[in-house]
PDB file of N, CA and C in Angstrom:
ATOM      1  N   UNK A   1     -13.953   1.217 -29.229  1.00  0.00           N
ATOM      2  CA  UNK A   1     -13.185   2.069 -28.349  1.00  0.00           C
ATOM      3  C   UNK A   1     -11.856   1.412 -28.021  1.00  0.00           C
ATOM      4  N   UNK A   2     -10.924   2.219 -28.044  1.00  0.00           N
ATOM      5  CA  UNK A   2      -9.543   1.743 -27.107  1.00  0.00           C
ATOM      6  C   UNK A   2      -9.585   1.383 -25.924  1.00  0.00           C
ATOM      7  N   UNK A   3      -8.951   0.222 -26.357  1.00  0.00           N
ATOM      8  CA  UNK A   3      -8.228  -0.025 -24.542  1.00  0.00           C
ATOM      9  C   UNK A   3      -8.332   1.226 -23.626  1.00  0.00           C
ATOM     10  N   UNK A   4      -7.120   2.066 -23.787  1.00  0.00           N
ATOM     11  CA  UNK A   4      -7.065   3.462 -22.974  1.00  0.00           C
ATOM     12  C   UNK A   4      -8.243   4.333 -22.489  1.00  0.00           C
ATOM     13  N   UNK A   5      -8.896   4.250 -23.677  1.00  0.00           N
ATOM     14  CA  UNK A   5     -10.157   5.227 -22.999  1.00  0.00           C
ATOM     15  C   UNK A   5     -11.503   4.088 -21.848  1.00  0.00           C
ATOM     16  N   UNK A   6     -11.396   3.115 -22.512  1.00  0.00           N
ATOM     17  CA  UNK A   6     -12.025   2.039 -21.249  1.00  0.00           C
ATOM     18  C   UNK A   6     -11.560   2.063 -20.338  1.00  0.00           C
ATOM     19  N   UNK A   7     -10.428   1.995 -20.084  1.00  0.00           N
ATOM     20  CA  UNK A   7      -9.714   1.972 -18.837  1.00  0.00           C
ATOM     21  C   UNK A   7      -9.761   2.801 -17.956  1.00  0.00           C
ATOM     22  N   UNK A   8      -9.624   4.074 -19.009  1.00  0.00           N
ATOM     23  CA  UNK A   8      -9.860   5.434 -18.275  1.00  0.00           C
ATOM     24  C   UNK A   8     -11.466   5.723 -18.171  1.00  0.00           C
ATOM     25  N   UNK A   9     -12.455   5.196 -18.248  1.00  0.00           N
ATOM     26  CA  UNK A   9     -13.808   5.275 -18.036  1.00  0.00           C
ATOM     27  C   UNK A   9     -13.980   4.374 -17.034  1.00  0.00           C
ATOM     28  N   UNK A  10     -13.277   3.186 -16.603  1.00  0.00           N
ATOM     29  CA  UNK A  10     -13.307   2.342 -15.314  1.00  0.00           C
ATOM     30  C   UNK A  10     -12.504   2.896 -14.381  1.00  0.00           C
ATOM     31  N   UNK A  11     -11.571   3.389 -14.697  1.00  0.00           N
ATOM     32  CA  UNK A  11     -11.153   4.617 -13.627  1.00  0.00           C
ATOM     33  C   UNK A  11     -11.800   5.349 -13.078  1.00  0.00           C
ATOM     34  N   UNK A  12     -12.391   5.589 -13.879  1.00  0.00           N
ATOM     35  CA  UNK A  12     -13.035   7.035 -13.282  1.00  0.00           C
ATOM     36  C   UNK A  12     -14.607   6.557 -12.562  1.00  0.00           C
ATOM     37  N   UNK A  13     -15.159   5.884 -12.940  1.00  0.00           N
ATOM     38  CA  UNK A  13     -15.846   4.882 -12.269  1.00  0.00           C
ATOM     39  C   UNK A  13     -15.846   4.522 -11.312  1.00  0.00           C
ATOM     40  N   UNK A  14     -15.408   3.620 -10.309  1.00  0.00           N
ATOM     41  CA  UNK A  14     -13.887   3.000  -9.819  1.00  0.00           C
ATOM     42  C   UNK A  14     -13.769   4.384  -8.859  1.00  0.00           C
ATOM     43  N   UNK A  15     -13.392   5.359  -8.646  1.00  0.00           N
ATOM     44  CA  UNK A  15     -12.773   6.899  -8.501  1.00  0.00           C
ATOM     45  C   UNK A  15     -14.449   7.287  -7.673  1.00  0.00           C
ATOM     46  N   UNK A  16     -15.383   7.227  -8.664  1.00  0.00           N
ATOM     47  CA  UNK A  16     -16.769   7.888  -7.795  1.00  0.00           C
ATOM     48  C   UNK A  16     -16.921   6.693  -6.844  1.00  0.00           C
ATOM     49  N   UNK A  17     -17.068   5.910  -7.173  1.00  0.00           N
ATOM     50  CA  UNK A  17     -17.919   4.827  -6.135  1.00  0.00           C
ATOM     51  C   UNK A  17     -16.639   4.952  -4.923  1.00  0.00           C
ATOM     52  N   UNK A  18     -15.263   5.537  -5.249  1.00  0.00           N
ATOM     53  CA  UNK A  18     -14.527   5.052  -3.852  1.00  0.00           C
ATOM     54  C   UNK A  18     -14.545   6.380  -3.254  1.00  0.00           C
ATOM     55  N   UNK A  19     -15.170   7.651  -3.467  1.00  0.00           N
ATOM     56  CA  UNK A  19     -15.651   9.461  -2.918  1.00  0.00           C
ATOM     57  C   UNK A  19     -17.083   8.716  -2.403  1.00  0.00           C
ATOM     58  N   UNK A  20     -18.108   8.493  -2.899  1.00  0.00           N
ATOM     59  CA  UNK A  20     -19.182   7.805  -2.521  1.00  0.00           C
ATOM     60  C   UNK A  20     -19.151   7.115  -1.029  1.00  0.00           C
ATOM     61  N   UNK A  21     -18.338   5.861  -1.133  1.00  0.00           N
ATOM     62  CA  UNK A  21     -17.961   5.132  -0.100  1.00  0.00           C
ATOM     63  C   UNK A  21     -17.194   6.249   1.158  1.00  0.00           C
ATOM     64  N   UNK A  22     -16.554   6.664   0.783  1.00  0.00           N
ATOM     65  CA  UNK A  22     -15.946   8.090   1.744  1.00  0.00           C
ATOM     66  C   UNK A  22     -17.197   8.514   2.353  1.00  0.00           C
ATOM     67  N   UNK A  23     -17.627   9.708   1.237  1.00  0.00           N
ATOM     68  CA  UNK A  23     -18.961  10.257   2.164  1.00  0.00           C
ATOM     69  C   UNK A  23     -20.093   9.658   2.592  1.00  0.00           C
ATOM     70  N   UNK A  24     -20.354   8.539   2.779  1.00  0.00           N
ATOM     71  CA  UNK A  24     -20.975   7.476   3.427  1.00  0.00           C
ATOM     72  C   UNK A  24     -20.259   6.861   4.512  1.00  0.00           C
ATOM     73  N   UNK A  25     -19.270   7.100   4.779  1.00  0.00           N
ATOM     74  CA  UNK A  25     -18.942   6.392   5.749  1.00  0.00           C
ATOM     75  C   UNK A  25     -18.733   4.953   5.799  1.00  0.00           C
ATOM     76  N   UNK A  26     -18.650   4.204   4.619  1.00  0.00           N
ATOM     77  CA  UNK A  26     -18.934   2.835   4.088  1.00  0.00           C
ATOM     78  C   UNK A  26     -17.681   1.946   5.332  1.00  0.00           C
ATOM     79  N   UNK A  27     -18.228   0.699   5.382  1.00  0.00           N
ATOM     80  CA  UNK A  27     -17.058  -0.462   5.834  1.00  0.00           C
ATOM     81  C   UNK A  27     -15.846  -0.164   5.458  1.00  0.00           C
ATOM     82  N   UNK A  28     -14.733  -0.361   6.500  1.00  0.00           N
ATOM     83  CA  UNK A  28     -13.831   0.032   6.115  1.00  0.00           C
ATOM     84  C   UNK A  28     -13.276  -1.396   5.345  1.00  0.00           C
ATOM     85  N   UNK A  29     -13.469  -2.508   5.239  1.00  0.00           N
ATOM     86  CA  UNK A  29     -13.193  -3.797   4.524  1.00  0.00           C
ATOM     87  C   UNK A  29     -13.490  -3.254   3.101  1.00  0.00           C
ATOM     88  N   UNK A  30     -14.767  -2.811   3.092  1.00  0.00           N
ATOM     89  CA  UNK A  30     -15.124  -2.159   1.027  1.00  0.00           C
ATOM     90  C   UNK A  30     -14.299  -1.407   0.902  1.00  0.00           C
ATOM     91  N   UNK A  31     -14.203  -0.605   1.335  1.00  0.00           N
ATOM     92  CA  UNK A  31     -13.224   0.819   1.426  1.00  0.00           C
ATOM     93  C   UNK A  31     -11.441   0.212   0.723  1.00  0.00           C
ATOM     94  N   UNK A  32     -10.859  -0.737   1.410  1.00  0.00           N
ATOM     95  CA  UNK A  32      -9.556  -1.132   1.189  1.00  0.00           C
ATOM     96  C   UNK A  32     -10.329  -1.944  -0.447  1.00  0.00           C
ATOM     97  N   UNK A  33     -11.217  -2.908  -0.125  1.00  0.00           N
ATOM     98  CA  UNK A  33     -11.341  -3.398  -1.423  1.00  0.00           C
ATOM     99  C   UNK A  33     -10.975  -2.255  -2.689  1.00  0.00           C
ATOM    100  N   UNK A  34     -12.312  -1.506  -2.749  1.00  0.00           N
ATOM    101  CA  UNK A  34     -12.104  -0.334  -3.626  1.00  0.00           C
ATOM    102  C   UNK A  34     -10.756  -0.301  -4.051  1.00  0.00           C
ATOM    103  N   UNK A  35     -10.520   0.262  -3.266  1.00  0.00           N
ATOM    104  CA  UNK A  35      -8.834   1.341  -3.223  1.00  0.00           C
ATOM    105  C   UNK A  35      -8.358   0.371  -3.669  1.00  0.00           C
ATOM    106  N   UNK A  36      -7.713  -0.766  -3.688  1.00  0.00           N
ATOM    107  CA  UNK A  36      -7.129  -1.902  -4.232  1.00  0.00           C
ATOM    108  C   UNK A  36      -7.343  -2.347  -5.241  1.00  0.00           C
ATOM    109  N   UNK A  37      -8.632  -2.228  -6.053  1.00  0.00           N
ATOM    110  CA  UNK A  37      -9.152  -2.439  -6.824  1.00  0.00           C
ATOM    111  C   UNK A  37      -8.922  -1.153  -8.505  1.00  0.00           C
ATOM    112  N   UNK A  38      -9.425  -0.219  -7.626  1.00  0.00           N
ATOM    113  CA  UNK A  38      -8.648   1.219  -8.128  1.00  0.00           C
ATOM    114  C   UNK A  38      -7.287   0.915  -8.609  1.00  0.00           C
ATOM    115  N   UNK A  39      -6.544   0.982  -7.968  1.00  0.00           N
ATOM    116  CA  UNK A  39      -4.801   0.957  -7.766  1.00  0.00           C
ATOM    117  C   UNK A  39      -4.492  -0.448  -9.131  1.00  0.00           C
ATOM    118  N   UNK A  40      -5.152  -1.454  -8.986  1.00  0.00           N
ATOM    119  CA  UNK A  40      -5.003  -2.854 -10.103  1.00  0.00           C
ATOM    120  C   UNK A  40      -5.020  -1.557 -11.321  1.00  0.00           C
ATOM    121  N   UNK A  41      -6.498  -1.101 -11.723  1.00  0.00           N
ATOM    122  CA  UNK A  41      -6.810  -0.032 -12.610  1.00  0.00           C
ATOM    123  C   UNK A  41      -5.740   0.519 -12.792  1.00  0.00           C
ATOM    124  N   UNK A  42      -5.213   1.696 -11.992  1.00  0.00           N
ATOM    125  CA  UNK A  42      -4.299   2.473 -12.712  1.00  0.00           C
ATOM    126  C   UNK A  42      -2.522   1.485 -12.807  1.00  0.00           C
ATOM    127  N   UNK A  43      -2.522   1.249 -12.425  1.00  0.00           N
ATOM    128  CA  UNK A  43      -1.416   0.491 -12.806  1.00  0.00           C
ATOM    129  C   UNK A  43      -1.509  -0.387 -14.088  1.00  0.00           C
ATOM    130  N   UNK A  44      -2.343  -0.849 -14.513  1.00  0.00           N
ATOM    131  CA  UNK A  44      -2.610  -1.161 -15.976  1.00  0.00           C
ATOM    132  C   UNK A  44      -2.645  -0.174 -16.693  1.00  0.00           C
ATOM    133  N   UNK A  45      -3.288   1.168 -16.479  1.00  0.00           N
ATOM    134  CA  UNK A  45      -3.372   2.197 -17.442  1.00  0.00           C
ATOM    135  C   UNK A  45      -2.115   2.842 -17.178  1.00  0.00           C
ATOM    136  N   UNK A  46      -1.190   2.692 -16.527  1.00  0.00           N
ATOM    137  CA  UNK A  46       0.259   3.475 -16.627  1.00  0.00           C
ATOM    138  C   UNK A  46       0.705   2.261 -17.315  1.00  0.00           C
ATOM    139  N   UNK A  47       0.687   1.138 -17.440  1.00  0.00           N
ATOM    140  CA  UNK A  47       1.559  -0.065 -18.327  1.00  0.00           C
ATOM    141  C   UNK A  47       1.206   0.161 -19.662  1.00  0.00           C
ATOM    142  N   UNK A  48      -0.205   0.154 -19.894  1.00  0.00           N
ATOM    143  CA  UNK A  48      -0.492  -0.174 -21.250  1.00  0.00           C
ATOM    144  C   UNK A  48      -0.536   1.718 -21.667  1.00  0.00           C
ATOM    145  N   UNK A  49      -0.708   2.478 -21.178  1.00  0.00           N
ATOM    146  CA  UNK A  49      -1.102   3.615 -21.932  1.00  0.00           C
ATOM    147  C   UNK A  49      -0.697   4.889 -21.811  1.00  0.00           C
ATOM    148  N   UNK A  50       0.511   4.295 -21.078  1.00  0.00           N
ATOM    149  CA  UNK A  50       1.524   5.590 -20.824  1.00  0.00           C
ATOM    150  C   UNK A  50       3.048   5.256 -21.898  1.00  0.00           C
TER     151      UNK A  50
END
């Protein structure tokens, strides 16, 4: 598989677990992790695959 489509499968990944954490009500410390974590993600996939 490509780079791109991994990336975009950890995205999207990445994407449920941080809706998950939402409707749970999760820590807001995981919560910023996530999202930060997310954000690393797409910013690699706009470098490498845009």
């Amino acid at each position: 598989m490509s780079t791109c489509v991994l990336l975009k499968q950890r995205i999207e990944r990445k994407r449920r677990i941080m809706y998950n954490a939402y409707l749970n009500n999760a820590d807001y410390d995981y919560v910023v992790k996530i999202s930060q974590e997310l954000d690393q993600l797409l910013n690699q996939y706009r470098k490498k695959c845009q």
